[in-house]
Protein backbone atom coordinates (compact mmCIF):
# COMPACT_ATOMS: atom_id res chain seq x y z
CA UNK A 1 172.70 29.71 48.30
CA UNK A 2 170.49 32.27 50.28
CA UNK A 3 169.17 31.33 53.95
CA UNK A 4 166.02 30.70 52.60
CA UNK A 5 167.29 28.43 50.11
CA UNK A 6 169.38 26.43 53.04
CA UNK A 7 166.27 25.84 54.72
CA UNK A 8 164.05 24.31 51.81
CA UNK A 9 167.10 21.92 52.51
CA UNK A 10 166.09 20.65 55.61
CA UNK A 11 163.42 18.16 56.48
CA UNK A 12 161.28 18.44 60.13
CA UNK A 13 160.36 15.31 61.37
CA UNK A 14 158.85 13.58 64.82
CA UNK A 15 160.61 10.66 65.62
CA UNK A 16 158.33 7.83 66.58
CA UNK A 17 158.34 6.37 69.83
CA UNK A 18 159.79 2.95 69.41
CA UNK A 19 162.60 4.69 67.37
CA UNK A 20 166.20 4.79 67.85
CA UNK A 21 169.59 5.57 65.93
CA UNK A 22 171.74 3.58 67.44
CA UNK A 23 172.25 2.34 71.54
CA UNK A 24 175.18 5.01 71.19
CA UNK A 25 172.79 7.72 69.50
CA UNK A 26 172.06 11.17 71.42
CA UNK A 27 168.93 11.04 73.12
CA UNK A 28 166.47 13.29 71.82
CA UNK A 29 162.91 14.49 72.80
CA UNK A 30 160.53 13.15 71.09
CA UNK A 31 157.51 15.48 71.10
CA UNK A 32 160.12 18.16 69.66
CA UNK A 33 160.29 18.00 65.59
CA UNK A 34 163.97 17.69 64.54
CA UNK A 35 165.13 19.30 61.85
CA UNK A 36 167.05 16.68 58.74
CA UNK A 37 169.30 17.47 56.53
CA UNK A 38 167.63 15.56 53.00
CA UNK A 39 169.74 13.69 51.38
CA UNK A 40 170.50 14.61 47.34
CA UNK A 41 167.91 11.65 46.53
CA UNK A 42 165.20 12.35 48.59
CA UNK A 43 161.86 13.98 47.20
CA UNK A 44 159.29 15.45 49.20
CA UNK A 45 157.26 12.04 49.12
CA UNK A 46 159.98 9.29 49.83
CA UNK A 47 161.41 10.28 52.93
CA UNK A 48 162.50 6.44 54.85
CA UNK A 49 162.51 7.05 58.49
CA UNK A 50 164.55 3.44 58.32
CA UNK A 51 167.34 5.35 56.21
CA UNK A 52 167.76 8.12 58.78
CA UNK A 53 171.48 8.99 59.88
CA UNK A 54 172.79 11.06 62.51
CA UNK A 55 174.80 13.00 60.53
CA UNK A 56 171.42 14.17 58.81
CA UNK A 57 169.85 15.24 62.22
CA UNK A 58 173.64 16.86 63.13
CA UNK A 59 173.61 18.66 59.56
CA UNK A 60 170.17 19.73 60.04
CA UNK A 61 170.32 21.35 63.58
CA UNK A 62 173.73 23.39 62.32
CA UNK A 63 171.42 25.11 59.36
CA UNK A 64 168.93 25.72 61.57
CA UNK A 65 171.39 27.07 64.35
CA UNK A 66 172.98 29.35 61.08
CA UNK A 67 169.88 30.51 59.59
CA UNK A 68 166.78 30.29 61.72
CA UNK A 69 167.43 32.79 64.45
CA UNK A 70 164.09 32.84 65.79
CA UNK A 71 162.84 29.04 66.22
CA UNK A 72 161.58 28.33 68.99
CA UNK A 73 163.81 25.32 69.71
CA UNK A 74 167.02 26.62 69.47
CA UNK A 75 168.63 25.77 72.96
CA UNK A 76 167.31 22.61 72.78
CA UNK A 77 168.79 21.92 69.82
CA UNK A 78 172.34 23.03 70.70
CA UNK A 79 171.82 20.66 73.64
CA UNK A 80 171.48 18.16 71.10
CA UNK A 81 175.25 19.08 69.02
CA UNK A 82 176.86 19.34 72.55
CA UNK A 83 175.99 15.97 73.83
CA UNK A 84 176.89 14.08 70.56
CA UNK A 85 179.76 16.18 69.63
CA UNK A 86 181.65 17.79 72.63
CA UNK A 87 184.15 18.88 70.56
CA UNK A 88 182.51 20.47 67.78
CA UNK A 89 183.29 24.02 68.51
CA UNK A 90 187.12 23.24 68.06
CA UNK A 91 186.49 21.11 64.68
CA UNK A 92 183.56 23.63 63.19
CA UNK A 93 186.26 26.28 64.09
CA UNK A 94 189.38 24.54 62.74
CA UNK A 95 187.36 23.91 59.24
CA UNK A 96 186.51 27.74 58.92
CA UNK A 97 190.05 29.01 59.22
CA UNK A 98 190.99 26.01 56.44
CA UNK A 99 188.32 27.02 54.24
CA UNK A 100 189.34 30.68 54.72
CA UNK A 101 192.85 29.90 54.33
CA UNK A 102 191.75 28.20 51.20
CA UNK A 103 190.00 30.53 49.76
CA UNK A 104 186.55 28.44 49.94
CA UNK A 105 185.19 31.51 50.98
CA UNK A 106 180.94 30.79 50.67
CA UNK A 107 181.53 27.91 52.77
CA UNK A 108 184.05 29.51 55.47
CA UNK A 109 181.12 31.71 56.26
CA UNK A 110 178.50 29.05 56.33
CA UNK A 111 180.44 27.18 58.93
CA UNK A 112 181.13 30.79 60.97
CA UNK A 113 177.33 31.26 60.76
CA UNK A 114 176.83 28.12 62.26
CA UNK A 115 178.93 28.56 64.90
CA UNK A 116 177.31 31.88 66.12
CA UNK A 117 174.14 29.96 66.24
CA UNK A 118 175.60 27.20 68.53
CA UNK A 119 177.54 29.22 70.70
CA UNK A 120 176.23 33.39 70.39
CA UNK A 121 178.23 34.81 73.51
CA UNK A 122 181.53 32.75 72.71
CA UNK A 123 183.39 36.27 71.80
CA UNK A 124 185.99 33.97 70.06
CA UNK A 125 184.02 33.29 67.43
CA UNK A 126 182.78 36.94 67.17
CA UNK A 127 186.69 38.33 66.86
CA UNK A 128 187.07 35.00 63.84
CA UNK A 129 184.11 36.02 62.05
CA UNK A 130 185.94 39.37 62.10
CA UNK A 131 189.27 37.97 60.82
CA UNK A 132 187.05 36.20 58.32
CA UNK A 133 185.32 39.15 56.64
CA UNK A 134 188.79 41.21 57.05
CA UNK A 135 190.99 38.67 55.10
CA UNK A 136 187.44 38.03 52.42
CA UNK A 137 187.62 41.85 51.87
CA UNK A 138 191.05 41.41 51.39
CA UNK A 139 191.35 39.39 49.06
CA UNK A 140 188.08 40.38 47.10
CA UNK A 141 190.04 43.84 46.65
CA UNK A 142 193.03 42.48 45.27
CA UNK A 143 190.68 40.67 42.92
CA UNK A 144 189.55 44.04 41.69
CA UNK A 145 186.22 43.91 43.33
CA UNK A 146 186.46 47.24 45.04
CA UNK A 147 182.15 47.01 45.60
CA UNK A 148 182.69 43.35 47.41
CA UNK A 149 185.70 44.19 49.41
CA UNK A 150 184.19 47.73 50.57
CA UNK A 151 181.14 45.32 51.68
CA UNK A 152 183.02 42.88 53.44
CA UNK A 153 184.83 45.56 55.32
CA UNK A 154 181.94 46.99 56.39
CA UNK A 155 180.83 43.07 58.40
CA UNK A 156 184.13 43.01 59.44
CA UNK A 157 184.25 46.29 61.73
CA UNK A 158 180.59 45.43 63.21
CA UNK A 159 182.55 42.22 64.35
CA UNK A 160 185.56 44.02 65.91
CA UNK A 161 183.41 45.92 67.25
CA UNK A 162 181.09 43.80 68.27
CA UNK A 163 184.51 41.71 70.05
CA UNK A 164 186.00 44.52 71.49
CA UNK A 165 182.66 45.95 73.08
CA UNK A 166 182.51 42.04 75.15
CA UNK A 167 182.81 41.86 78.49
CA UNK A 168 185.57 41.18 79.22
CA UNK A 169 186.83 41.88 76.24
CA UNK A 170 189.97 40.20 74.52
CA UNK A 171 192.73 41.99 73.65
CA UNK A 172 193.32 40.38 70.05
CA UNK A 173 190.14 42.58 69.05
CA UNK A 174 191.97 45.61 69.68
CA UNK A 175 195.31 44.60 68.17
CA UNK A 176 193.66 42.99 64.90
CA UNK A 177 191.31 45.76 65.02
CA UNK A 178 194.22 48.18 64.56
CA UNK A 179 195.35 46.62 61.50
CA UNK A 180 191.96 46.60 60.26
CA UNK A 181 192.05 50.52 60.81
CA UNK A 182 195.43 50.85 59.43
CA UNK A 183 194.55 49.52 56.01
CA UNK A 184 192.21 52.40 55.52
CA UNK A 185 194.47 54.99 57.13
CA UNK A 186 192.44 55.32 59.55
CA UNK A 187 195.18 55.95 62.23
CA UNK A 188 192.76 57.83 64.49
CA UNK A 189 191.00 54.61 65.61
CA UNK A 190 194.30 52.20 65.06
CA UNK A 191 195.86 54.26 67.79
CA UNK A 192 192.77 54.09 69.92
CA UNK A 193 192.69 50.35 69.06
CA UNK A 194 196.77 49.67 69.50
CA UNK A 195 196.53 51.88 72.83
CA UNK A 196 193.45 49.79 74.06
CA UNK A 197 195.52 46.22 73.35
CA UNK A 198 198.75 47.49 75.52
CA UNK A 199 196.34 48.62 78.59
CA UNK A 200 194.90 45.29 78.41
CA UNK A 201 198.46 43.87 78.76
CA UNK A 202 200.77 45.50 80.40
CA UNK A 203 199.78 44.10 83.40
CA UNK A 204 201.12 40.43 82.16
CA UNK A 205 204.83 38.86 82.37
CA UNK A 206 206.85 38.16 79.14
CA UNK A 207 207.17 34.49 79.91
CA UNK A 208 203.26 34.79 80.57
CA UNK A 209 202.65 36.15 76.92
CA UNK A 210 205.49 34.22 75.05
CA UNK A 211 207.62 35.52 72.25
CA UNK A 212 204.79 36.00 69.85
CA UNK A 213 202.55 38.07 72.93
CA UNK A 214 205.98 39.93 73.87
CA UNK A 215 206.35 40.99 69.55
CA UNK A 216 202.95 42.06 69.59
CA UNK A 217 203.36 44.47 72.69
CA UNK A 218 206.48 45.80 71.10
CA UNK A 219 204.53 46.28 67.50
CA UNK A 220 201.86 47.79 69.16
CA UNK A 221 204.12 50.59 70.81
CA UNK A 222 206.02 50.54 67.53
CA UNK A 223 202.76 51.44 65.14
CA UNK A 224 201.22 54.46 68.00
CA UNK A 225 205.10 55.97 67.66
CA UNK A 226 204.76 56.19 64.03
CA UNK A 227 201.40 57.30 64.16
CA UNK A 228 202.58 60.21 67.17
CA UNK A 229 205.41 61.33 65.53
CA UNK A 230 204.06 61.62 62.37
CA UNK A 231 200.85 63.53 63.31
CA UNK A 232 199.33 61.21 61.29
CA UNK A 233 195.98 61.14 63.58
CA UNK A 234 195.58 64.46 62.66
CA UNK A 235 192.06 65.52 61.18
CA UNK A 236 193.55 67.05 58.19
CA UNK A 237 194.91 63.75 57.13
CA UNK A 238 192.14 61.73 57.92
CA UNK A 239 190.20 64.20 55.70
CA UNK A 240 192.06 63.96 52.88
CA UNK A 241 192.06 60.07 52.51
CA UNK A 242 188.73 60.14 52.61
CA UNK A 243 188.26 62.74 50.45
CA UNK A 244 190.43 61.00 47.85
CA UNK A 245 188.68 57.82 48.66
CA UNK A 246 185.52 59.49 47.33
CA UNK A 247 186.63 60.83 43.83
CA UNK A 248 187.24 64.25 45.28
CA UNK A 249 191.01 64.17 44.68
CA UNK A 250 192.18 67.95 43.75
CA UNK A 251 189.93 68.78 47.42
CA UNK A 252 192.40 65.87 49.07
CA UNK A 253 195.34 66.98 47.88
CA UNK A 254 194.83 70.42 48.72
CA UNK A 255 194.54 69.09 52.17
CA UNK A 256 197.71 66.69 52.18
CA UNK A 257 199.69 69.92 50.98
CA UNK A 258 198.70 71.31 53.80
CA UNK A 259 199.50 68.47 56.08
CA UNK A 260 203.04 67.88 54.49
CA UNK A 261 203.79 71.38 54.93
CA UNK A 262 204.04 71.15 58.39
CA UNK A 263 204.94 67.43 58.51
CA UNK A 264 207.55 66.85 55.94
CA UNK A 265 208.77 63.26 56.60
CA UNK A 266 205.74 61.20 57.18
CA UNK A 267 206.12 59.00 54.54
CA UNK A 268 202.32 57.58 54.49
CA UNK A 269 201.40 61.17 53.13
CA UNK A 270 204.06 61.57 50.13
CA UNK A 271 202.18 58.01 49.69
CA UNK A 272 198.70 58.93 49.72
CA UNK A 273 199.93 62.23 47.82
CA UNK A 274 201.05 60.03 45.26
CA UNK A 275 197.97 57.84 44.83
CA UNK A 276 195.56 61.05 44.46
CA UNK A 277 197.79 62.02 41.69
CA UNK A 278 197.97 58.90 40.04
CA UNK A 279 194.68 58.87 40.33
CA UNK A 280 194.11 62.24 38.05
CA UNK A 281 196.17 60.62 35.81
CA UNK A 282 199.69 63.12 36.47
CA UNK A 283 202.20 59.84 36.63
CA UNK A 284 204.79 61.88 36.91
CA UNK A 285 204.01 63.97 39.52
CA UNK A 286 202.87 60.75 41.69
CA UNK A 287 206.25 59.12 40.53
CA UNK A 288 208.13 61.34 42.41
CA UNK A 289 206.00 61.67 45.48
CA UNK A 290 206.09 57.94 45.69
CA UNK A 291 209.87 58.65 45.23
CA UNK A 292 209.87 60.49 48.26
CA UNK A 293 207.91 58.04 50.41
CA UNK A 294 210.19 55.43 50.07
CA UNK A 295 212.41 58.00 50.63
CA UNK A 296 211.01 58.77 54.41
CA UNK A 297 210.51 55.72 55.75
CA UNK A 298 207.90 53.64 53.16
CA UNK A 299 210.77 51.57 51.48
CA UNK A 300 209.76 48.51 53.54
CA UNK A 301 205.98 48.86 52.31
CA UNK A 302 205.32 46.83 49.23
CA UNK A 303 202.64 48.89 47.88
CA UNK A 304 204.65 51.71 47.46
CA UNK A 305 206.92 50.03 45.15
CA UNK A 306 203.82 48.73 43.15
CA UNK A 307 202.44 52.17 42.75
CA UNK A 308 205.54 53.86 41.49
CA UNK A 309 205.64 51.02 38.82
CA UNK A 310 202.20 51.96 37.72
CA UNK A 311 203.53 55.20 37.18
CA UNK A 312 206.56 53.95 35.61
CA UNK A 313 204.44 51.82 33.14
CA UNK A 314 201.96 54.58 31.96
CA UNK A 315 205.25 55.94 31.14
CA UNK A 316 206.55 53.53 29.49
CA UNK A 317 209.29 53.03 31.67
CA UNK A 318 209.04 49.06 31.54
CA UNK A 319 211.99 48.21 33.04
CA UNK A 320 212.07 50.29 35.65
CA UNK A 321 208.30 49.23 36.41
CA UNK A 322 209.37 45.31 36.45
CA UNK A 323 212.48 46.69 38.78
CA UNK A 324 209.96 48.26 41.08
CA UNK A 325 207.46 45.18 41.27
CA UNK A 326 210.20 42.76 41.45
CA UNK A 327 211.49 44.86 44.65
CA UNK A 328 207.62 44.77 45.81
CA UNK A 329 207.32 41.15 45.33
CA UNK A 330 210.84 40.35 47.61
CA UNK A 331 208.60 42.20 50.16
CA UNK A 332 205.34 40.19 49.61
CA UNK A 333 205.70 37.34 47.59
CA UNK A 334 202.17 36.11 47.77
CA UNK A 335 200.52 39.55 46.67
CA UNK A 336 198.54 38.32 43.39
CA UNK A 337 197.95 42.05 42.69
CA UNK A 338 201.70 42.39 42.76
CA UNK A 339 202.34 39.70 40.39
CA UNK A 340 199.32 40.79 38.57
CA UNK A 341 201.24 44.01 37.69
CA UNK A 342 204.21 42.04 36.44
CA UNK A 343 201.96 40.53 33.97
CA UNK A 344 200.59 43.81 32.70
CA UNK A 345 204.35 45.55 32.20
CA UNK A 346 205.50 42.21 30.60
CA UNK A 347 202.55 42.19 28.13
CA UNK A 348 202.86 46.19 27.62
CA UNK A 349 206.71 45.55 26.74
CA UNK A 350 205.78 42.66 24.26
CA UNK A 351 206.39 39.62 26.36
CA UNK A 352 203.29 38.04 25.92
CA UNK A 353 204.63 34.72 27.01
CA UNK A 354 206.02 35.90 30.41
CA UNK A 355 202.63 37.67 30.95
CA UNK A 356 200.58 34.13 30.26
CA UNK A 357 203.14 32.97 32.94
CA UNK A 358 202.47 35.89 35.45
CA UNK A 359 198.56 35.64 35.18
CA UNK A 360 198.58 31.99 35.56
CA UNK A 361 200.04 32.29 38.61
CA UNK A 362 198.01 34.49 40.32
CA UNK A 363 194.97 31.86 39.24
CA UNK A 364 197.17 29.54 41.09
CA UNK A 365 197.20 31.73 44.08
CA UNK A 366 193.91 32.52 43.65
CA UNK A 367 191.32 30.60 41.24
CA UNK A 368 188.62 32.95 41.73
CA UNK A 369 190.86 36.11 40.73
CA UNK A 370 188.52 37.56 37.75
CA UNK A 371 190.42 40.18 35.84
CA UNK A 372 193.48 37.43 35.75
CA UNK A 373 191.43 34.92 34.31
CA UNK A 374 189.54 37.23 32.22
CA UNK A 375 193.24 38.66 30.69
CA UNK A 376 194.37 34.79 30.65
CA UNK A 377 191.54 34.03 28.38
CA UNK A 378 192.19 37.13 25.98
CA UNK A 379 195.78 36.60 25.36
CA UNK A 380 195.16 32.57 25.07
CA UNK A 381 192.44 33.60 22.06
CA UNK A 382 195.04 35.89 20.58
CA UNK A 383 198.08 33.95 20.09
């Protein structure tokens, strides 16, 4: 439902003067109209002032606070949610993570836009809307909706950046912000990011972080060594990903050649070698440089197993395929695009059964996974 839509929703009404909720109500101004949520029986014409709940006025004020930027009565209205729920930050906040953990993804950013309206400068909610869009692109791409999750990538680095460019600003932005950048090898701004998060703590005591605080310093330190040994913040490599990334693969590999000629063992390369080749189409060729990523250092990355299986499957190489994603899915066993995969090399080596199986539980995973349903349906009408 568009903004628009959420706001035909929404009664505004003047409370009379003799009027009151309940002796325990919030007190509210009565020259000031107050925006209702209707109720799903209510017409235009049969609105009962007698009927009126709280949780209307409450429901109303939060799609006002999410969608009408500009009225006039905004403060007052948060006034209004802070003295009749004091704690409605922490539950608004709690629900978006669950609906985001979920999967419920309309309404996880419904709530989030709610809670920017009721509290704009509380950078927490800035750096979750972040995490929001960045786990929503996520899982959009594994879905197969490259479009969506390029979208929903783009929200989520104008709210890292919006968290890390607070004042002061926390030092989560910089070390979720790193992953963010690592995803699309981006390691010129992860190292920026990951360098940014250990100034901001190094100042603090291990028993003042804790053990999770104390793993993420170590991480941090762990991902810029990577990135500084492997010159892998180098121009050249940044160029070629993108390069790839735009359909302009011979260019990138040209590039990566180059790059891997004078930096032999940085396994991310062999790895994005690999994926411009499979890419063109030359399995093979991108079997082998995936090969010789996991060789260098990429054996603990999951997607590097399921992209030599690809290969492995448009060779018809089915078993060694389902060895590959079986070895990817020890490494993450809740990647639906992993056990996507194992449905199509089942169903390409005549197991139609075990690829019902495979495809049914990515749905399980994830309801709203398309091209699983849509195969689902297919092989359900065929047998």
């Amino acid at each position: 439902m568009s903004g628009s839509e959420r706001l035909d929703s929404i009664y505004y009404i003047t409370i009379p003067e003799n009027f009151s909720l309940s002796k325990n109500a919030m007190h509210v101004d009565k020259t000031i109209p107050l925006p209702v949520q209707k109720k799903d029986s209510d017409s235009g014409d049969n609105f009962n002032m007698a009927e009126l709940t709280e949780e209307q006025i409450l429901s109303g004020i939060l799609t006002v606070l999410a969608y009408d930027k500009k009225n006039e009565h905004l403060d007052y209205y948060r006034s209004i949610l802070k003295e009749a729920r004091p704690n409605l930050k922490q539950e608004l906040s709690a629900a978006a993570i669950l609906k985001t953990k979920n999967q419920d993804f309309d309404i996880a950013e419904e709530i989030f836009l709610a809670l920017r309206g009721f509290d704009p400068d509380d950078v927490a909610i800035t750096l979750n809307t972040a995490l929001f869009f960045d786990q929503r692109a996520d899982s959009y791409r594994q879905s197969g909706l490259g479009e969506d999750a390029d979208a929903y990538d783009a929200d989520a680095e104008e709210y890292y950046k919006m968290a890390m460019e607070a004042d002061p600003p926390p030092a989560d932005a910089f070390f979720n912000a790193g992953f963010f950048y690592l995803k699309s090898h981006d390691f010129f701004n992860a190292r920026g990011c990951f360098e940014s998060y250990l100034a901001l703590t190094c100042d603090a005591k291990d028993e003042d972080l804790g053990e999770n605080g104390v793993y993420k310093k170590e991480r941090a330190q762990q991902i810029i060594n990577e990135i500084q040994n492997g010159n892998m913040d180098d121009e050249r490599f940044k160029k070629a990903y993108k390069l790839i990334q735009g359909g302009q693969e011979e260019k990138g590999l040209e590039e990566l050649r180059v790059f891997l000629s004078h930096n032999p063992d940085v396994w991310n390369a062999w790895f994005m070698l690999g994926w411009g080749l499979r890419r063109l189409g030359r399995y093979a060729d991108a079997e082998g440089a995936f090969a010789k990523a996991l060789e260098c250092g990429g054996d603990q990355n999951a997607d590097c197993y399921n992209e030599l299986s690809i290969c492995c499957m448009e060779q018809k190489k089915f078993d060694e395929a389902r060895g590959h994603l079986l070895k990817a899915l020890e490494l993450a066993p809740e990647d639906t695009k992993i056990i996507s995969n194992l449905g199509y090399a089942a169903l390409k080596a005549g197991d139609v059964s075990g690829a019902q199986r495979y495809f049914q539980t990515v749905l399980e995973f994830d309801p709203n996974d398309k091209i699983a349903a849509m195969e689902l349906e297919r092989l359900e009408k065929n047998s």
